[in-house]
N, C-alpha and C. Protein backbone atom coordinates (compact mmCIF):
# COMPACT_ATOMS: atom_id res chain seq x y z
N UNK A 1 236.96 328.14 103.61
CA UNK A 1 236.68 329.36 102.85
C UNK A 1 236.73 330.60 103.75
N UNK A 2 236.17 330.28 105.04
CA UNK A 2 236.15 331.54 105.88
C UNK A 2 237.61 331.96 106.55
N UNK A 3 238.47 330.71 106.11
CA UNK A 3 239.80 330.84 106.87
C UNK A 3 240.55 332.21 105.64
N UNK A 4 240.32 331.50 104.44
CA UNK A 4 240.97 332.00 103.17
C UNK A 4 240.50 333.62 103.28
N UNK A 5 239.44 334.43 103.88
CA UNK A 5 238.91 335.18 103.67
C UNK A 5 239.44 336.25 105.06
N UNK A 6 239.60 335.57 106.35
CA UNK A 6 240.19 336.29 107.08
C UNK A 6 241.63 336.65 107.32
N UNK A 7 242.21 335.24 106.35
CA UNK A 7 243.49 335.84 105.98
C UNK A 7 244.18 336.65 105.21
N UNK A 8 242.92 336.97 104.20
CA UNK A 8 242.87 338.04 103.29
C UNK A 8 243.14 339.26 103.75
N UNK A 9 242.22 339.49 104.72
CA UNK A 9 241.55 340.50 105.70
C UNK A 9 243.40 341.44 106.36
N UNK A 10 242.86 340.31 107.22
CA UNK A 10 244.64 340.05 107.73
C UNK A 10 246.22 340.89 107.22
N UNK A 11 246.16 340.30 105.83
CA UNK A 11 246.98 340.79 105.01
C UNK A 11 247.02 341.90 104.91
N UNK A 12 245.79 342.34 104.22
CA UNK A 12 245.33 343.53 103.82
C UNK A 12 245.93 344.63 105.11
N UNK A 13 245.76 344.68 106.22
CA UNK A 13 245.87 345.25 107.53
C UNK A 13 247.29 345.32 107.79
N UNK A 14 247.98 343.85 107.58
CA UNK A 14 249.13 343.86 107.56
C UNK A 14 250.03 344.84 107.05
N UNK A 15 249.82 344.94 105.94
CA UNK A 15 250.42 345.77 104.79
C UNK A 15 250.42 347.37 104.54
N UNK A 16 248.87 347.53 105.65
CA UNK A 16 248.85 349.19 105.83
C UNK A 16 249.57 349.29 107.04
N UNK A 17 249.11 348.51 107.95
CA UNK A 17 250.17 348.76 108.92
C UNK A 17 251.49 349.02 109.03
N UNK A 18 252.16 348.20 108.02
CA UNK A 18 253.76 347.95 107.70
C UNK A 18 253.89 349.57 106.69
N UNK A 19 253.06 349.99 105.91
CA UNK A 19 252.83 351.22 104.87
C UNK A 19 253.32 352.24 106.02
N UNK A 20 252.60 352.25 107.26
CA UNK A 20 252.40 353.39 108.20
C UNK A 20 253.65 353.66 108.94
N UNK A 21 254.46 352.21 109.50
CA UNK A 21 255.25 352.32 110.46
C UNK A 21 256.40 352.61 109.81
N UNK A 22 256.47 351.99 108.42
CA UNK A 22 257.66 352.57 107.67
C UNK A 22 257.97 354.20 107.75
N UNK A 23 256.85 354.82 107.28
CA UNK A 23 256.53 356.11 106.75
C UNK A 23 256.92 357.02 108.31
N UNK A 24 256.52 356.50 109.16
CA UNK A 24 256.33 357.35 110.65
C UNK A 24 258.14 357.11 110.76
N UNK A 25 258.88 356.24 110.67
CA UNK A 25 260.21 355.82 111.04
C UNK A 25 261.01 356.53 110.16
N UNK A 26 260.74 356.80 108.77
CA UNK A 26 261.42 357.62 108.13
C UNK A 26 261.19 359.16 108.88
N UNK A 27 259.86 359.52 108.86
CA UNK A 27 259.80 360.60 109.81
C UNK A 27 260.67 360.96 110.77
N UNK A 28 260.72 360.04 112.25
CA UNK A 28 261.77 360.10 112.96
C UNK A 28 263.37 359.86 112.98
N UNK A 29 263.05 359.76 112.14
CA UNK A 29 264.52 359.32 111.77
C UNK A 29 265.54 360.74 110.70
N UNK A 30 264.56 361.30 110.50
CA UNK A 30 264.99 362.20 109.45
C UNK A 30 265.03 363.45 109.77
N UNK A 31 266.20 364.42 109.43
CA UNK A 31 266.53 365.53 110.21
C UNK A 31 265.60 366.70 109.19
N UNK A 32 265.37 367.82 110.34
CA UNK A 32 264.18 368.57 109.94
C UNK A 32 265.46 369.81 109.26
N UNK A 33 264.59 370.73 108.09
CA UNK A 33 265.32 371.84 108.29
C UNK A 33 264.27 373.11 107.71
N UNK A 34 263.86 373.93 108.02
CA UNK A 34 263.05 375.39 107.97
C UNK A 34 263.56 375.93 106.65
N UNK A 35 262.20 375.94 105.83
CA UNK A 35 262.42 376.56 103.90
C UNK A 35 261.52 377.88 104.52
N UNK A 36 262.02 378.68 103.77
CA UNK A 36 261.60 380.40 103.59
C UNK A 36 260.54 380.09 102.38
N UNK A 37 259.06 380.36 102.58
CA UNK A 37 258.09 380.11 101.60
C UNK A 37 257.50 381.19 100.76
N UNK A 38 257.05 381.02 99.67
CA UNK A 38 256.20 382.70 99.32
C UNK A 38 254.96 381.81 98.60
N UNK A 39 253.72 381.88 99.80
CA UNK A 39 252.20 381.06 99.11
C UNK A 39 251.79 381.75 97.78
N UNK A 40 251.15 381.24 96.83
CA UNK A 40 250.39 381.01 95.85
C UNK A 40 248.79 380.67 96.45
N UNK A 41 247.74 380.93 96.46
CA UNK A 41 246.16 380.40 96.36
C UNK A 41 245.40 380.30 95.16
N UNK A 42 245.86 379.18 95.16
CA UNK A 42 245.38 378.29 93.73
C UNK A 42 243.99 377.30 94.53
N UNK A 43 242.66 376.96 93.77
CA UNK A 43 241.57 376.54 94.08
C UNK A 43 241.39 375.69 92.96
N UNK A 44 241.17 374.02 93.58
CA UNK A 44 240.45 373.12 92.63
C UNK A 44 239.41 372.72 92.73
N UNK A 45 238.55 372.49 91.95
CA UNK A 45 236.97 372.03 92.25
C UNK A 45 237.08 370.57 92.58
N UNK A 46 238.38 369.65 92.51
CA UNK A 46 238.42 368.43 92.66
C UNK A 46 239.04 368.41 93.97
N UNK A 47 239.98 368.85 94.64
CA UNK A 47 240.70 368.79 95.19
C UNK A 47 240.63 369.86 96.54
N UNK A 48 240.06 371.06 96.46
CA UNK A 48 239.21 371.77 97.82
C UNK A 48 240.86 372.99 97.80
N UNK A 49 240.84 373.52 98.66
CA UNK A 49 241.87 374.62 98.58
C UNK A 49 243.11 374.00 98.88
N UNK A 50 243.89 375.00 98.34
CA UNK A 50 245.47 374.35 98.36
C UNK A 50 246.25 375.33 98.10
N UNK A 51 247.57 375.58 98.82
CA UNK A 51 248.87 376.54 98.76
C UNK A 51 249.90 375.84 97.64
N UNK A 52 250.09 376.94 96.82
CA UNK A 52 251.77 376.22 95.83
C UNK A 52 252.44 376.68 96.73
N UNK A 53 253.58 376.13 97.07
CA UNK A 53 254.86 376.74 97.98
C UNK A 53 256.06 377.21 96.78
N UNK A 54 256.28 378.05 97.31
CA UNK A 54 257.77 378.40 95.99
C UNK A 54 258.62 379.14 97.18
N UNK A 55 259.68 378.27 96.87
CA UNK A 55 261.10 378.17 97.74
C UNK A 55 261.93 379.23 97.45
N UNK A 56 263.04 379.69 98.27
CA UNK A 56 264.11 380.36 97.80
C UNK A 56 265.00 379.64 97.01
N UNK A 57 264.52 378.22 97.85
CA UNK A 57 266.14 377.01 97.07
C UNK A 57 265.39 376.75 95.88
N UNK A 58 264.41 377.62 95.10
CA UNK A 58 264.22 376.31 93.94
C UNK A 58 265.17 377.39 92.59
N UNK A 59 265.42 378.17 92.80
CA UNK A 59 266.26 379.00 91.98
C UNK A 59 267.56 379.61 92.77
N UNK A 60 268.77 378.44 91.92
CA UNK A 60 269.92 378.31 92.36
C UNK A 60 270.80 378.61 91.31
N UNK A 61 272.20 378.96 91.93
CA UNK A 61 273.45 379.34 91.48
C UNK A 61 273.85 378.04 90.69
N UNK A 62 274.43 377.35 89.59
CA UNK A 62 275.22 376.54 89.35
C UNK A 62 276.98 376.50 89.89
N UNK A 63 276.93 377.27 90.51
CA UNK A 63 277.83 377.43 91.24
C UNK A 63 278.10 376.54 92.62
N UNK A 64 277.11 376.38 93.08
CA UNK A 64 276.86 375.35 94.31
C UNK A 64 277.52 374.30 93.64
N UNK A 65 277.75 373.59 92.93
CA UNK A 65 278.04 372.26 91.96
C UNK A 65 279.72 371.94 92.03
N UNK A 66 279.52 371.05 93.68
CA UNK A 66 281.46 370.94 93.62
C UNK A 66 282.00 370.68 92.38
N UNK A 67 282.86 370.99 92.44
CA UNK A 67 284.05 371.88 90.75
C UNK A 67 283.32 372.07 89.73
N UNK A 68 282.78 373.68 90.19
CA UNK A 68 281.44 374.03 88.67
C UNK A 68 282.84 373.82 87.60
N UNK A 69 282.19 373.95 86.46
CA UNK A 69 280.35 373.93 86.07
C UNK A 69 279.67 372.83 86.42
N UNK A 70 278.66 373.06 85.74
CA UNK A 70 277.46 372.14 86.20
C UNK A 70 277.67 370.91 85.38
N UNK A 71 277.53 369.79 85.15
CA UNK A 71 277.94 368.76 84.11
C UNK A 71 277.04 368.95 83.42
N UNK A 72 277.59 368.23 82.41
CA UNK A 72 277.11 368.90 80.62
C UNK A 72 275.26 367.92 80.31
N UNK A 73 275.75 366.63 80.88
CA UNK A 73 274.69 366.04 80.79
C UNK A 73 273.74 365.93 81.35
N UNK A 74 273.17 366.49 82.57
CA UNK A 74 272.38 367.44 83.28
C UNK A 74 271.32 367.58 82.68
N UNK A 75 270.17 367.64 82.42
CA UNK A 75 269.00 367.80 81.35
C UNK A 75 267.93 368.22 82.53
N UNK A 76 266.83 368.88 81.66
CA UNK A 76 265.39 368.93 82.51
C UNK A 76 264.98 367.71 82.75
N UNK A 77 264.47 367.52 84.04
CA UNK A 77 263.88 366.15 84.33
C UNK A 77 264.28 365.40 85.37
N UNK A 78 266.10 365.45 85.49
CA UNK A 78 266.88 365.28 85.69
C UNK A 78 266.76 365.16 87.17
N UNK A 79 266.78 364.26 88.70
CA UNK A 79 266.90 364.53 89.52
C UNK A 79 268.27 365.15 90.16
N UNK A 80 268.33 366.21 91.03
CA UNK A 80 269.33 366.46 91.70
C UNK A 80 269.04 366.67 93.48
N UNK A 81 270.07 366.78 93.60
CA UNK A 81 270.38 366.64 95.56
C UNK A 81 270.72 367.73 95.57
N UNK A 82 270.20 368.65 96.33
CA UNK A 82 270.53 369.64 97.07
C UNK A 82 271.11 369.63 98.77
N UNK A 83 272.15 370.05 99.50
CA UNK A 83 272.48 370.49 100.64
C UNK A 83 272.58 371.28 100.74
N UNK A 84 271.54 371.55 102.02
CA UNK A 84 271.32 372.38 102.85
C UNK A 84 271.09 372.53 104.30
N UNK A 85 272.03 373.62 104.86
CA UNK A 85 271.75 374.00 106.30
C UNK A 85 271.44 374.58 106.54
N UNK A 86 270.76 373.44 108.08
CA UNK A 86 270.16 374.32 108.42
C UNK A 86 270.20 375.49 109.62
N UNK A 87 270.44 376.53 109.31
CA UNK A 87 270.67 377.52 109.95
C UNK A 87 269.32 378.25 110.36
N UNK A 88 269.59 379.30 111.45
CA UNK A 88 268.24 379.90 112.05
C UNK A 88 268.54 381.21 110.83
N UNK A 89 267.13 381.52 110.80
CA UNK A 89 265.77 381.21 110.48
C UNK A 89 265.19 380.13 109.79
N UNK A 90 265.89 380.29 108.58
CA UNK A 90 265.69 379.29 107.44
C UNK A 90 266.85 378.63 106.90
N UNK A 91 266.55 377.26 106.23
CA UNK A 91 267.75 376.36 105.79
C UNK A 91 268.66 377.73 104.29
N UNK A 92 269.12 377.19 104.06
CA UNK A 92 270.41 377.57 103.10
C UNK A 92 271.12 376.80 102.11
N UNK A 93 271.12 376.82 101.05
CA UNK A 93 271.48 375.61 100.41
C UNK A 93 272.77 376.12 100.02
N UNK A 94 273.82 375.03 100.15
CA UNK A 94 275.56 375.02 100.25
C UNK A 94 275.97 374.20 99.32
N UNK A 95 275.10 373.04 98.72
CA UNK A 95 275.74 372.47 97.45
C UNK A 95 275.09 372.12 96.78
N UNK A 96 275.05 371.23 95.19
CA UNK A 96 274.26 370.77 94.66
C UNK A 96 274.68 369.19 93.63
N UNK A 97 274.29 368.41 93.89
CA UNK A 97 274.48 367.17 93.12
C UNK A 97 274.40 366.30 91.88
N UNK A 98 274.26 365.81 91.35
CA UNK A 98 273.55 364.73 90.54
C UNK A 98 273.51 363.42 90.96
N UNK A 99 273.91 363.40 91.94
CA UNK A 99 273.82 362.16 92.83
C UNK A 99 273.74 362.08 94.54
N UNK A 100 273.22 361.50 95.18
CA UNK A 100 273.32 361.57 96.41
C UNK A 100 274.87 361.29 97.03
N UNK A 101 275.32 361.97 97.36
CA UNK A 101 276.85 362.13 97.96
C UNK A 101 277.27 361.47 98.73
N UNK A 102 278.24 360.75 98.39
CA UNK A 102 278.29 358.60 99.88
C UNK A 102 278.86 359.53 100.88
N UNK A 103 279.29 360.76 101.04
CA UNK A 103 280.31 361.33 102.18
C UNK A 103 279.37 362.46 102.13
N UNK A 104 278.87 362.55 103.30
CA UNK A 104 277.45 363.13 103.95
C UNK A 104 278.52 364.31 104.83
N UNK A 105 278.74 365.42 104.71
CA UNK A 105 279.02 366.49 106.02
C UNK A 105 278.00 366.46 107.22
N UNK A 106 278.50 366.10 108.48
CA UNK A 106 277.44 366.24 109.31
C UNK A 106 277.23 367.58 109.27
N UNK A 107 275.70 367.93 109.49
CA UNK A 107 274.62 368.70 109.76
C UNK A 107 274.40 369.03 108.39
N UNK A 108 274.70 369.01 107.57
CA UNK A 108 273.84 369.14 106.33
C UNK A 108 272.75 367.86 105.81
N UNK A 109 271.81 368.69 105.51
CA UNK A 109 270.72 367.77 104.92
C UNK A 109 270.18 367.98 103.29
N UNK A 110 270.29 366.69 102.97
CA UNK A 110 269.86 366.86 101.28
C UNK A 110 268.71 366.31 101.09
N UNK A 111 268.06 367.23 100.12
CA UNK A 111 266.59 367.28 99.78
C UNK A 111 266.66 367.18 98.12
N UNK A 112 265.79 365.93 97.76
CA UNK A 112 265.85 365.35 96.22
C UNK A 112 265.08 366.33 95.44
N UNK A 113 265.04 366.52 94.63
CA UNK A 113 264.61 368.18 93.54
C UNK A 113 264.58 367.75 92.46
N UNK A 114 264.14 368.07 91.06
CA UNK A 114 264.58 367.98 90.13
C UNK A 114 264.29 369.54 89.02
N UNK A 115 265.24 368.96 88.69
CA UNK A 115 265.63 370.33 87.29
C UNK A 115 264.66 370.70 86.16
N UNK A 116 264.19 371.87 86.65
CA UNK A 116 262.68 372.33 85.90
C UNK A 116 263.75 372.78 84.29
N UNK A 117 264.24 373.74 84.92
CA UNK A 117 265.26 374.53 83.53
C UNK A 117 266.25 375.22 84.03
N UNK A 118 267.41 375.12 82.52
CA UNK A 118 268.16 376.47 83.02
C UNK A 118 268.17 377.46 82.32
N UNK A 119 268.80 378.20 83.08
CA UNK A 119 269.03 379.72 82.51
C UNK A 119 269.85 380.65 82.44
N UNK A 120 270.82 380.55 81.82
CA UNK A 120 272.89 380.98 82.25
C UNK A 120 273.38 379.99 83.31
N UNK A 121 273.42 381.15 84.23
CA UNK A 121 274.03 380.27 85.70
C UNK A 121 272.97 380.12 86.32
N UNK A 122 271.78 380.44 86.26
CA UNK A 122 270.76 379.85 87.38
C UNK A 122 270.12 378.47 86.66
N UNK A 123 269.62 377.73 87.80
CA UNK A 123 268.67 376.41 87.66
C UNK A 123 267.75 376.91 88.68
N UNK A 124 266.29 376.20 87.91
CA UNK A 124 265.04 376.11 88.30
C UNK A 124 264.82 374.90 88.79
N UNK A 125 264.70 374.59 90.00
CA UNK A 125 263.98 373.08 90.77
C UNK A 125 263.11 373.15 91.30
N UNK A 126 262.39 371.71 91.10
CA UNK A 126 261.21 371.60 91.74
C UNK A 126 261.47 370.59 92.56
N UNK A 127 260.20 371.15 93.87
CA UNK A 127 260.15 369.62 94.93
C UNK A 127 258.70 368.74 95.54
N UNK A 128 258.37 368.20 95.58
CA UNK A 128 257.71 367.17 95.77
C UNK A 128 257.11 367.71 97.08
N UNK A 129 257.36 369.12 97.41
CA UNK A 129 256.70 369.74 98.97
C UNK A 129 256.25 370.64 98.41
N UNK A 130 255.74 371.29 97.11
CA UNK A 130 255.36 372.61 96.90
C UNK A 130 253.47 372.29 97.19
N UNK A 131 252.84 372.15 97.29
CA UNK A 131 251.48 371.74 97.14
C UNK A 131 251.10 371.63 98.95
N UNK A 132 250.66 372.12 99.76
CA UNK A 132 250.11 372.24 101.02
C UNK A 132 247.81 372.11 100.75
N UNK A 133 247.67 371.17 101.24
CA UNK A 133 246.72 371.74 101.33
C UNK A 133 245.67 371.87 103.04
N UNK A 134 244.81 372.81 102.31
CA UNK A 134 244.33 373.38 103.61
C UNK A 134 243.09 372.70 103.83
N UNK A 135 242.92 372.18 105.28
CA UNK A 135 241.61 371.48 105.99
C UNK A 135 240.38 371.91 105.79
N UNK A 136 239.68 371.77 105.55
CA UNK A 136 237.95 372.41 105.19
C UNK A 136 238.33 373.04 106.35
N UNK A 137 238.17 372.59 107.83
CA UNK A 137 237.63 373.61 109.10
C UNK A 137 238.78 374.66 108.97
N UNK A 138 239.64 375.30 108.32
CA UNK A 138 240.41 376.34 108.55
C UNK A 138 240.75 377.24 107.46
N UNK A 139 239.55 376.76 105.97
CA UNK A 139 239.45 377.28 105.10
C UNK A 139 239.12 378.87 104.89
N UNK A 140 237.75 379.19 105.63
CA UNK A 140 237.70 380.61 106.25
C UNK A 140 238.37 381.52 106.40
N UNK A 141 239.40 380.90 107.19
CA UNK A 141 240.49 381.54 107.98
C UNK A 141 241.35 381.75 107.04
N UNK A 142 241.45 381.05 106.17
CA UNK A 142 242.72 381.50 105.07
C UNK A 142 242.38 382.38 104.26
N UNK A 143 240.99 382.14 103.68
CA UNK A 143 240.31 383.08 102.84
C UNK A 143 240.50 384.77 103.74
N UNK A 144 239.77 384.79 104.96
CA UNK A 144 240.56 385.88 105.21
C UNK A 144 241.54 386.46 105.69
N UNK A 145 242.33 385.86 106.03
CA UNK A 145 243.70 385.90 106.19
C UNK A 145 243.96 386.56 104.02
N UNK A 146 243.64 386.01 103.15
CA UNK A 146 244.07 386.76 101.91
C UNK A 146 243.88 387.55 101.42
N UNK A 147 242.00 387.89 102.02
CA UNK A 147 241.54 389.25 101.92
C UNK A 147 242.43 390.26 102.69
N UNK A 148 242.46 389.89 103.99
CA UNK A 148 243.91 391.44 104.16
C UNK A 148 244.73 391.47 103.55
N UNK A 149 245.39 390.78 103.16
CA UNK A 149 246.86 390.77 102.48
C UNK A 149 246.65 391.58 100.83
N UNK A 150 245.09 390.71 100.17
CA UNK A 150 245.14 391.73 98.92
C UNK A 150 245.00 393.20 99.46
N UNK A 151 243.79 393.27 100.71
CA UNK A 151 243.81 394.85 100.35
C UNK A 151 244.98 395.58 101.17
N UNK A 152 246.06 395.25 101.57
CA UNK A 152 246.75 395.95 101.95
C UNK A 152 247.93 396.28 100.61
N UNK A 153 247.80 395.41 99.48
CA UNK A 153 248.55 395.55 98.51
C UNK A 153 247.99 396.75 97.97
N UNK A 154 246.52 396.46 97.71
CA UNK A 154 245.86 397.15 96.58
C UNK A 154 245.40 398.96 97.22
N UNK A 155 245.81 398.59 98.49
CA UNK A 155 245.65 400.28 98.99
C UNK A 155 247.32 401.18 99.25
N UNK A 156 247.15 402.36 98.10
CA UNK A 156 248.55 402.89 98.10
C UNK A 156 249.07 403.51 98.91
């Protein structure tokens, strides 16, 4: 019984372990590229402080879309691939998908999104990085870090 119980144990450990090293290897393994941000300070009573991130890339040209238009069947919901390079300062987005592309351009990197809405030629995407949140010990600091920023708005 005590065998059955430490092999439980075992497992259990196993499996976060294997959770971790995966996750860290995709990390290294995966090429970085710099988004241009504009914060939001949004506050949950469940969840403690937190930044929305809103991208330049999340409102795009349908034009990016090798041989626009955009395909017809395309819907909200819809995942798409974005490429983008990355160039100094910030990345740049150069194409757009409905599928991950088997013929990869080196130095471009694609980031999975999906299609909030459209609107003529623009699309609205969202990504799975907009949500930052901030550490209790550096909460302060943000708070005033926002107090300047309002009153430098709010003084004409």
């Amino acid at each position: 019984m005590k065998r059955l119980f430490y092999l439980t144990i075992a497992l259990q450990l196993l499996f976060l372990l294997g959770e971790t090293a995966l996750y860290q290897a995709r990390i290294a393994a995966g090429r970085k590229a710099l988004l241009k941000v504009a914060p939001v300070d949004p506050r949950s009573l469940f969840m403690g402080h937190y930044m929305n991130l809103g991208y330049d890339i999340s409102t795009l040209d349908t034009s990016l879309f090798p041989g626009s238009p955009m395909p017809a069947d395309l819907r909200p919901g819809a995942a798409v691939y974005v490429g983008l390079s990355p160039e100094k300062p910030w990345a740049r987005a150069v194409s757009i998908s409905s599928a991950l592309p088997s013929h990869r351009p080196a130095g471009i990197v694609y980031l999975r999104g999906t299609l909030r809405w459209r609107s003529g030629s623009r699309l609205t995407l969202d990504y799975d990085i907009s949500r930052y949140y901030i550490p209790e010990t550096r909460q302060e600091e943000v708070n005033d870090l926002w107090r300047r920023l309002w009153s430098r708005q709010a003084t004409p």
